[in-house]
PDB file of N, CA and C in Angstrom:
ATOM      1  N   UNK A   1       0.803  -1.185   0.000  1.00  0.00           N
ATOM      2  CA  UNK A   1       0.000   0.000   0.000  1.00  0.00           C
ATOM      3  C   UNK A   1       0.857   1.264   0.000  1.00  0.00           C
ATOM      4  N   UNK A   2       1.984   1.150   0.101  1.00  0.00           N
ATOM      5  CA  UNK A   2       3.008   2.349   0.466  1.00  0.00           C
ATOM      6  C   UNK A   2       3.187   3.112  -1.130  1.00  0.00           C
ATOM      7  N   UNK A   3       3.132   2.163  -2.026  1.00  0.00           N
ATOM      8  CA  UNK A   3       2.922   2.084  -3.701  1.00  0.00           C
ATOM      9  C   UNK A   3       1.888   3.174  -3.874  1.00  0.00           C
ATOM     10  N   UNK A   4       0.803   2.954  -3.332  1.00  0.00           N
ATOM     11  CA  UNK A   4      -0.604   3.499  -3.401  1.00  0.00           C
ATOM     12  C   UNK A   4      -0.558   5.335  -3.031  1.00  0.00           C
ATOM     13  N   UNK A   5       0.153   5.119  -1.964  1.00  0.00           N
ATOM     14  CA  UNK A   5      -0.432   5.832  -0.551  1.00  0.00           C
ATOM     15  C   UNK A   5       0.894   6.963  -1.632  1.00  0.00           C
ATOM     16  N   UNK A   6       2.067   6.352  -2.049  1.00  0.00           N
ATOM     17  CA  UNK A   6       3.571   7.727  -2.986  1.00  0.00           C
ATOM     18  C   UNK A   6       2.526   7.645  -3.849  1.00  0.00           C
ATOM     19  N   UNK A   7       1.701   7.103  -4.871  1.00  0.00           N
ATOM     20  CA  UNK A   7       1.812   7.704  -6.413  1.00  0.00           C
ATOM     21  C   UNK A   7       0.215   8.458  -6.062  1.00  0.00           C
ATOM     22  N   UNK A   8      -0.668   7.636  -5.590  1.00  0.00           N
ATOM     23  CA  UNK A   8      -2.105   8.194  -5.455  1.00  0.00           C
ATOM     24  C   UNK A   8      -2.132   9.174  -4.540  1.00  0.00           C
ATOM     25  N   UNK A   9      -2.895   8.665  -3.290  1.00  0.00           N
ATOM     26  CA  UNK A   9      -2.815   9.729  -2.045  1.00  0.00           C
ATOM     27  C   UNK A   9      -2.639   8.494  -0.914  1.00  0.00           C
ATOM     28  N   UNK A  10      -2.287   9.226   0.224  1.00  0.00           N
ATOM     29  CA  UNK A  10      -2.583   7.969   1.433  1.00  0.00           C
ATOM     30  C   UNK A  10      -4.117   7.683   2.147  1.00  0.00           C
ATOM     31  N   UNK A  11      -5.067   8.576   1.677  1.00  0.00           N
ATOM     32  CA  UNK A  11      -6.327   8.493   1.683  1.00  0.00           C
ATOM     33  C   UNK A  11      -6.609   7.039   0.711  1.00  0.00           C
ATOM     34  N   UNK A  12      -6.969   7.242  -0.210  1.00  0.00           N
ATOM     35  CA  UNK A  12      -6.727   5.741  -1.128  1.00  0.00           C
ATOM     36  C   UNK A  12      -6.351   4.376  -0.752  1.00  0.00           C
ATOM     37  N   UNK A  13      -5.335   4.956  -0.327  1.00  0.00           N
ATOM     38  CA  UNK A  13      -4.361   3.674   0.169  1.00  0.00           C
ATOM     39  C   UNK A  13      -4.691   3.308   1.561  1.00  0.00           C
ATOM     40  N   UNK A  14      -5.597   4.083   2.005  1.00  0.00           N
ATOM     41  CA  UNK A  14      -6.737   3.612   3.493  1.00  0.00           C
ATOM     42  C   UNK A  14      -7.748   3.273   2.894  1.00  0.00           C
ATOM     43  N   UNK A  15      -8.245   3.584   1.977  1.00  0.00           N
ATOM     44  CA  UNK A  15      -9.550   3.001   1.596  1.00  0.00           C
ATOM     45  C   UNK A  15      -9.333   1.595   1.343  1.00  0.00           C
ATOM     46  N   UNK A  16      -8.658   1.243   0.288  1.00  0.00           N
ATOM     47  CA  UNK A  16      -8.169  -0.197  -0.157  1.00  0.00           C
ATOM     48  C   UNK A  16      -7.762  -0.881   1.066  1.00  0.00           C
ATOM     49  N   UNK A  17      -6.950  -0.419   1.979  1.00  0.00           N
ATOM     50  CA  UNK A  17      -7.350  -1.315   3.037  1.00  0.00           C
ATOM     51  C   UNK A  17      -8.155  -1.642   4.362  1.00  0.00           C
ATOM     52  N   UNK A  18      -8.708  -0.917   4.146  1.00  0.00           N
ATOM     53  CA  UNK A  18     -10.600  -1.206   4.621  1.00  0.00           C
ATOM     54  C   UNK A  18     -11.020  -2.197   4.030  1.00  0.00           C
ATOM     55  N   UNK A  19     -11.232  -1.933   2.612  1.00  0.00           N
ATOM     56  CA  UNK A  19     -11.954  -3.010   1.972  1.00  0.00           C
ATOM     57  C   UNK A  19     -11.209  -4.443   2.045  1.00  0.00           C
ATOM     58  N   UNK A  20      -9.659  -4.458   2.151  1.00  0.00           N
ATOM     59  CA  UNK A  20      -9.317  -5.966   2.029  1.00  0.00           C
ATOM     60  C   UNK A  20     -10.181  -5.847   3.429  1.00  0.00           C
ATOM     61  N   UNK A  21      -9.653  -5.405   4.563  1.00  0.00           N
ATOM     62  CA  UNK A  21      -9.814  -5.769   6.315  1.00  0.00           C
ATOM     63  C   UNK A  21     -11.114  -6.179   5.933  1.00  0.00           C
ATOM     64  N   UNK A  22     -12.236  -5.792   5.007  1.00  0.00           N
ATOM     65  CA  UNK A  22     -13.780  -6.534   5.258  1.00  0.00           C
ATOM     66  C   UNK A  22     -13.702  -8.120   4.490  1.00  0.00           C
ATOM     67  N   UNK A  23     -13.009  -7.657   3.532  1.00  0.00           N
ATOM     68  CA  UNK A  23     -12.770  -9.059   2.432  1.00  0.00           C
ATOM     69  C   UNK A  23     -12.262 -10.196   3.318  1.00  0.00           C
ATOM     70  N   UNK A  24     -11.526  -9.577   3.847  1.00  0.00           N
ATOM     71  CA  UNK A  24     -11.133 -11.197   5.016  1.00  0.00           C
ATOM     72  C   UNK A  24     -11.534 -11.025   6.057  1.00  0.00           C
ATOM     73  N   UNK A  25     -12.192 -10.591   6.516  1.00  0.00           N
ATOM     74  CA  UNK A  25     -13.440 -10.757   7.679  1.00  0.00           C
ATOM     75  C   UNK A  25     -14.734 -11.922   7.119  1.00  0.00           C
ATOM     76  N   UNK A  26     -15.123 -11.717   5.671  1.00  0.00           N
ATOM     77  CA  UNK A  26     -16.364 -12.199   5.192  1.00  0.00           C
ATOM     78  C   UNK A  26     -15.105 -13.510   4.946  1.00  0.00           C
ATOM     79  N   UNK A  27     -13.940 -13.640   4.485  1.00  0.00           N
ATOM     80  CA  UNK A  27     -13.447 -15.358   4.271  1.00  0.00           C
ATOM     81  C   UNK A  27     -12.940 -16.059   5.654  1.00  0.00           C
ATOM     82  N   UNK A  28     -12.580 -15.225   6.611  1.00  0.00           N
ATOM     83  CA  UNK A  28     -13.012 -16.116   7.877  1.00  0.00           C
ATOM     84  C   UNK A  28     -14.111 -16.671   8.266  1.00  0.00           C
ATOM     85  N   UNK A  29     -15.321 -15.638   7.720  1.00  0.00           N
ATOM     86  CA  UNK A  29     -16.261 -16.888   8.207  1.00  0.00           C
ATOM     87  C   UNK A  29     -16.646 -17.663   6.836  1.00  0.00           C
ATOM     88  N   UNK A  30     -16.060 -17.379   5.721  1.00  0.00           N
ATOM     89  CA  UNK A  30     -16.551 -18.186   4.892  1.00  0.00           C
ATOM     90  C   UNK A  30     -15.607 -18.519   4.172  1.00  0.00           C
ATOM     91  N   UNK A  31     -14.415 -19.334   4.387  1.00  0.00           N
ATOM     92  CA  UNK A  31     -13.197 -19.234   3.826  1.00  0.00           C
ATOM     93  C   UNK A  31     -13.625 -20.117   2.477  1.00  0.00           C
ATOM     94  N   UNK A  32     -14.431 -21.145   1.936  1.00  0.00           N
ATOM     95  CA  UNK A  32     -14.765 -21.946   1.177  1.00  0.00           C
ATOM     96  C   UNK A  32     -14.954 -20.961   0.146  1.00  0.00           C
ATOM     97  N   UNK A  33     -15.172 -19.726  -0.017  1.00  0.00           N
ATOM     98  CA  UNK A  33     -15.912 -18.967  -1.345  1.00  0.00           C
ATOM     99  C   UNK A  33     -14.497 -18.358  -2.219  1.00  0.00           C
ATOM    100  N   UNK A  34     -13.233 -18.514  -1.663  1.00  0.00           N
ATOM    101  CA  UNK A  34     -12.763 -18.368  -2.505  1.00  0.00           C
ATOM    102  C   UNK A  34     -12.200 -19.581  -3.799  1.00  0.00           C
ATOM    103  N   UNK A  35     -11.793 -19.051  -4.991  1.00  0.00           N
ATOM    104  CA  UNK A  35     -11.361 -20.110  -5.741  1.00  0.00           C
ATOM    105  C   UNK A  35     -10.341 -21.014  -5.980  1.00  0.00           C
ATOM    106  N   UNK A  36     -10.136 -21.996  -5.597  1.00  0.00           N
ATOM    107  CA  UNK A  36      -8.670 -22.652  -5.572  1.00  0.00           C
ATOM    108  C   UNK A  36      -7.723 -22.407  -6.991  1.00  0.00           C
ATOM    109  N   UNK A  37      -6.866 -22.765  -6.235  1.00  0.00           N
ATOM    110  CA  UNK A  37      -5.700 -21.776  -7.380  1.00  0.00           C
ATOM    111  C   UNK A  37      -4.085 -23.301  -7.255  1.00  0.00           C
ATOM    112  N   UNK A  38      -4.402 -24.356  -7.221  1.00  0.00           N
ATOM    113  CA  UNK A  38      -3.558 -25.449  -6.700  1.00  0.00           C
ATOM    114  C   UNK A  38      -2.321 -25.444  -7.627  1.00  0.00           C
ATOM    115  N   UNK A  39      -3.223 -24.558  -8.818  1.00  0.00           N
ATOM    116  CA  UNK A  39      -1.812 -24.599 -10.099  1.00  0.00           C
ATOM    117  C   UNK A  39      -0.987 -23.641  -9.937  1.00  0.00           C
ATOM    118  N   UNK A  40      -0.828 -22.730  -8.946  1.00  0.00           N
ATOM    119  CA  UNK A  40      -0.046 -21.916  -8.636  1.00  0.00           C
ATOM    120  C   UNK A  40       0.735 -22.367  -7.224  1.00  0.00           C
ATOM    121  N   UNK A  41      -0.251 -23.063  -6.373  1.00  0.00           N
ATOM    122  CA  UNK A  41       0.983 -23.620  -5.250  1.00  0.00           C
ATOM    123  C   UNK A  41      -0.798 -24.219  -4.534  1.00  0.00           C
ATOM    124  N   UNK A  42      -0.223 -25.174  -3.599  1.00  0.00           N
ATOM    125  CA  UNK A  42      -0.923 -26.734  -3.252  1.00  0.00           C
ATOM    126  C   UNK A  42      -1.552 -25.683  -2.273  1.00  0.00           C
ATOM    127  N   UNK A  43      -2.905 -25.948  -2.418  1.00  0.00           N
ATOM    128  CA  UNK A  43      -3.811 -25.530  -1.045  1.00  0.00           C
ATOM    129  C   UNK A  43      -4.464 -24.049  -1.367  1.00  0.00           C
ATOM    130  N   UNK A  44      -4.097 -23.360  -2.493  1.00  0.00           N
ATOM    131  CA  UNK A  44      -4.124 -21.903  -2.358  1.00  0.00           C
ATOM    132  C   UNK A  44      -5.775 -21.958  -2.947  1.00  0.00           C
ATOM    133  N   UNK A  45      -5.637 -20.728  -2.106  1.00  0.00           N
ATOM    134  CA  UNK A  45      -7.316 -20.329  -2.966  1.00  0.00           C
ATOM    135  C   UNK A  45      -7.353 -18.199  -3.044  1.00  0.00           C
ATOM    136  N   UNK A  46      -7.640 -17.739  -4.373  1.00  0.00           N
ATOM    137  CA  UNK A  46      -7.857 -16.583  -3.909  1.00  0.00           C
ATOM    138  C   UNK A  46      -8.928 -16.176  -3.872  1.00  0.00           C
ATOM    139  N   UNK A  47      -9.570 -14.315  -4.139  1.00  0.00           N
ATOM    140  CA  UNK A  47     -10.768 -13.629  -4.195  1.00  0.00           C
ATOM    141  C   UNK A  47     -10.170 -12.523  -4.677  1.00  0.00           C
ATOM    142  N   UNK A  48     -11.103 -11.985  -5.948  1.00  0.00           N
ATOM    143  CA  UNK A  48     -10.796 -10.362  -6.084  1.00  0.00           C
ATOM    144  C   UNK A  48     -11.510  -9.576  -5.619  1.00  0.00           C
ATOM    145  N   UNK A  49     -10.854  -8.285  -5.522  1.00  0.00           N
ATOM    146  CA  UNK A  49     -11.006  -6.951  -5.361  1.00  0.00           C
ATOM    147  C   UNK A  49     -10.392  -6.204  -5.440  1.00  0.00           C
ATOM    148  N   UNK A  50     -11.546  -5.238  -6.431  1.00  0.00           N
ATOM    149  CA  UNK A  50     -11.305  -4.833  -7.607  1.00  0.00           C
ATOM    150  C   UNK A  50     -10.330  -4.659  -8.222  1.00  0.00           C
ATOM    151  N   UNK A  51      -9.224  -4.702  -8.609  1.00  0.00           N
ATOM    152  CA  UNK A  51      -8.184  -4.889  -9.224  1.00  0.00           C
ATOM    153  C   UNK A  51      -6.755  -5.472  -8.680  1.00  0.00           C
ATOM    154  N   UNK A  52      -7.370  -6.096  -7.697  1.00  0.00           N
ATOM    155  CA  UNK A  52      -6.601  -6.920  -6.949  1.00  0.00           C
ATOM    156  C   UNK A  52      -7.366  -8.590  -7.009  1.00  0.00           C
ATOM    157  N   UNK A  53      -5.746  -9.369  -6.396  1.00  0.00           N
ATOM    158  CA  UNK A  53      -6.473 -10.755  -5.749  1.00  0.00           C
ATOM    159  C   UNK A  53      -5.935 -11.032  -4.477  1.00  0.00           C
ATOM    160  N   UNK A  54      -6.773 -11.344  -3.601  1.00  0.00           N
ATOM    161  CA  UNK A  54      -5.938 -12.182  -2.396  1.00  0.00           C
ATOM    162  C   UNK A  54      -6.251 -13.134  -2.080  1.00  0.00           C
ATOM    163  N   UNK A  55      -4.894 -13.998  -2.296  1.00  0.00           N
ATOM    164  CA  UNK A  55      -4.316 -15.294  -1.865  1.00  0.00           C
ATOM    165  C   UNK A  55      -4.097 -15.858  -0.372  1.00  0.00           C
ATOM    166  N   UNK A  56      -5.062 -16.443  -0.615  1.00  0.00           N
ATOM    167  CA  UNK A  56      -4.896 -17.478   1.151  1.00  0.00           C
ATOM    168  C   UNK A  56      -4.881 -18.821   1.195  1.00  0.00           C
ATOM    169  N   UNK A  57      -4.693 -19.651   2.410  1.00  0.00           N
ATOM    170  CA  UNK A  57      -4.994 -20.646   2.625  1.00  0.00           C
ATOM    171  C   UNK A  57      -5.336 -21.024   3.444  1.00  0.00           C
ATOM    172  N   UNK A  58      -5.815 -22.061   3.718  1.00  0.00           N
ATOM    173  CA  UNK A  58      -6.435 -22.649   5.114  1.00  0.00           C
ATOM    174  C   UNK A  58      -5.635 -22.977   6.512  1.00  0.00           C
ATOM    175  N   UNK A  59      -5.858 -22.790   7.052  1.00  0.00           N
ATOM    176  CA  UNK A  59      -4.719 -22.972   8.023  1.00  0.00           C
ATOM    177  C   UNK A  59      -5.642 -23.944   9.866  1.00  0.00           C
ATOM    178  N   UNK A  60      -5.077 -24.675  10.425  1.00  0.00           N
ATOM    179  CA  UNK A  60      -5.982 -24.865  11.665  1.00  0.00           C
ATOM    180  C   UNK A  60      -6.398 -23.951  12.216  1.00  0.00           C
ATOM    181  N   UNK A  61      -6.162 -22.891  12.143  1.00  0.00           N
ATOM    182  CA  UNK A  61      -6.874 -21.659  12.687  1.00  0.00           C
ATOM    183  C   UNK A  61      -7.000 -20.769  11.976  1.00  0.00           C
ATOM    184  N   UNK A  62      -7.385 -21.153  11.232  1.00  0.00           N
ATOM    185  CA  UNK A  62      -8.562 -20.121  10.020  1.00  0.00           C
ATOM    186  C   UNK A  62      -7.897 -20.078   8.819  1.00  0.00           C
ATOM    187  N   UNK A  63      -7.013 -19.065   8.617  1.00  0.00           N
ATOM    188  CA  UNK A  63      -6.939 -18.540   7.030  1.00  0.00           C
ATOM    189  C   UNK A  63      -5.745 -17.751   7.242  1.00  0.00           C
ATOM    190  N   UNK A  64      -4.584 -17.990   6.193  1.00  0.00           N
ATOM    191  CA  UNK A  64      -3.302 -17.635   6.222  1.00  0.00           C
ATOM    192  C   UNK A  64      -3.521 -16.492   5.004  1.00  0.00           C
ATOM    193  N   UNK A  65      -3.126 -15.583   4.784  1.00  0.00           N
ATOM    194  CA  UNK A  65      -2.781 -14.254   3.922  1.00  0.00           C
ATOM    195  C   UNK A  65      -1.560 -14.807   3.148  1.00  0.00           C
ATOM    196  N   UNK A  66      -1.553 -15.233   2.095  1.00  0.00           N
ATOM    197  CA  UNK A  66      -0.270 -15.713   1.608  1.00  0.00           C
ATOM    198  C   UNK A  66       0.089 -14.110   0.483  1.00  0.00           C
ATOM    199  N   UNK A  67      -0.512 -13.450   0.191  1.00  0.00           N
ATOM    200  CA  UNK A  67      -0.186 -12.541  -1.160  1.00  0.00           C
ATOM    201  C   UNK A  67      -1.622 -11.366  -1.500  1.00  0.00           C
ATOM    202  N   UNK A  68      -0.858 -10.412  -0.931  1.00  0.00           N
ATOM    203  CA  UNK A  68      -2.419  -9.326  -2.185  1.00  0.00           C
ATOM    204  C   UNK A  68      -1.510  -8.699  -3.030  1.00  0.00           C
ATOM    205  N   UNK A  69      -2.045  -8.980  -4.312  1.00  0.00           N
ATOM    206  CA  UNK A  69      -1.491  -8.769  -5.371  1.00  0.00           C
ATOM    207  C   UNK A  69      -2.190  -7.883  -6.677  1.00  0.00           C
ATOM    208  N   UNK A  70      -1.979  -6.906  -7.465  1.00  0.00           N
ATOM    209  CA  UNK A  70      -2.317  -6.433  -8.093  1.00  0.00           C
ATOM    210  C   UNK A  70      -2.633  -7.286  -9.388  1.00  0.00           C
ATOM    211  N   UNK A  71      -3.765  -7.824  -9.951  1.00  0.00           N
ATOM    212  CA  UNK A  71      -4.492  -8.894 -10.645  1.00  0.00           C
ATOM    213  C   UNK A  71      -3.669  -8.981 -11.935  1.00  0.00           C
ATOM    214  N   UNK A  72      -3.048  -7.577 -12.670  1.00  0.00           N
ATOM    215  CA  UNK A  72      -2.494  -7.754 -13.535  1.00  0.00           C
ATOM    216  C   UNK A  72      -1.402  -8.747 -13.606  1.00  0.00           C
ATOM    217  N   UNK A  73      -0.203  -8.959 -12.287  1.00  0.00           N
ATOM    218  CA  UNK A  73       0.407  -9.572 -12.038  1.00  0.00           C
ATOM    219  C   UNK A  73       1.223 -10.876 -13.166  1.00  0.00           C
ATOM    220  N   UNK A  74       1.685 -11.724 -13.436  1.00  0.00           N
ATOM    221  CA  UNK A  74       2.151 -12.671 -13.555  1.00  0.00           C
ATOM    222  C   UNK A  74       2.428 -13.497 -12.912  1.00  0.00           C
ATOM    223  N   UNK A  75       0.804 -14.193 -12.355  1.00  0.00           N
ATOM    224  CA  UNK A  75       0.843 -15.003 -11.308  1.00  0.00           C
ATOM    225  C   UNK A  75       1.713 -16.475 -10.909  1.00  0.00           C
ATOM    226  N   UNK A  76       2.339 -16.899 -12.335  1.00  0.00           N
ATOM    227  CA  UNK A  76       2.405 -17.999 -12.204  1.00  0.00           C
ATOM    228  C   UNK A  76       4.236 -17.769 -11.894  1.00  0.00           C
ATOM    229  N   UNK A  77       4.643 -16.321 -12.373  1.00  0.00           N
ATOM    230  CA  UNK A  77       6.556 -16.135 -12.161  1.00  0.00           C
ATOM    231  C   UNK A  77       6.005 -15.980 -10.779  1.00  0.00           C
ATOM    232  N   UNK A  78       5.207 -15.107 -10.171  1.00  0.00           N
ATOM    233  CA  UNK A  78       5.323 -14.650  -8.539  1.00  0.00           C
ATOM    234  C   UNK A  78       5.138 -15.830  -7.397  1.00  0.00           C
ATOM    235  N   UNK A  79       4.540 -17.138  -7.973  1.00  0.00           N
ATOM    236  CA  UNK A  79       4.248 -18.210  -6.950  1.00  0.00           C
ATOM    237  C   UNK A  79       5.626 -19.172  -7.635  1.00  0.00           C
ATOM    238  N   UNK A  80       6.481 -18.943  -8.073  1.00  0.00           N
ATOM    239  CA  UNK A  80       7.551 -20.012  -8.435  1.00  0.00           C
ATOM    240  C   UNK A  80       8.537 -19.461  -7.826  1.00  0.00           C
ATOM    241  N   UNK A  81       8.356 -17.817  -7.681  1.00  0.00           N
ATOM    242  CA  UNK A  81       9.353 -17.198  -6.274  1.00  0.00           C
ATOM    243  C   UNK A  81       9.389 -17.969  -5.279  1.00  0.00           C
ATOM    244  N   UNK A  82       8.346 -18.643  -4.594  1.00  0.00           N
ATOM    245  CA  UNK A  82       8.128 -18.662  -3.407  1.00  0.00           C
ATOM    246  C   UNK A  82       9.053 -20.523  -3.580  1.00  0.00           C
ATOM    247  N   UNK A  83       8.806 -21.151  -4.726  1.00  0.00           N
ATOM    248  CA  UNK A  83       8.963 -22.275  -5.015  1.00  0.00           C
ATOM    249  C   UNK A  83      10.893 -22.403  -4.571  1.00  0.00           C
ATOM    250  N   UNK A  84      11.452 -21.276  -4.992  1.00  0.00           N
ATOM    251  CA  UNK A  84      12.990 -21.150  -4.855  1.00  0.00           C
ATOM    252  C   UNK A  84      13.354 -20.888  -3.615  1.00  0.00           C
ATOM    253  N   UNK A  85      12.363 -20.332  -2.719  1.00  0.00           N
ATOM    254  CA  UNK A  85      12.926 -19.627  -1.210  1.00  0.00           C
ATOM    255  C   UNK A  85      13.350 -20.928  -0.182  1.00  0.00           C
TER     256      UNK A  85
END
């Protein structure tokens, strides 16, 4: 959001994260509604908004934040990062 907050305003860049903070409020209690994504890495599932996606997974206690990512992205170089770490 720091991206957001230099080129836009930092107003903006509070708004957008409001809206994730509700977006994963509604997938804690409903973590099933997002879409699995297994071809990018085992277990993942994301959700957009609006020109974003965020990537989670399930975890024993709820739901892990793996990535919010700007949708344009090149999803499949950014999860083969994670494949090398």
């Amino acid at each position: 959001m720091d991206y957001i907050a230099e080129k836009v305003s930092v107003e903006k860049a509070e708004q957008i994260l409001e809206k994730i903070n509700l977006k994963l409020q509604l997938l804690v209690k409903f973590p099933q509604i997002g879409r699995r994504r297994d071809e990018l890495y085992p277990g993942l599932r994301s959700v957009p908004l609006e020109n974003y996606l965020i990537f989670y997974r399930f975890t024993s206690g709820g739901i892990e934040v793996m990535r919010v990512v700007g949708g344009y992205r090149d999803l499949e170089a950014l999860f083969a990062e994670n494949d090398e770490d």
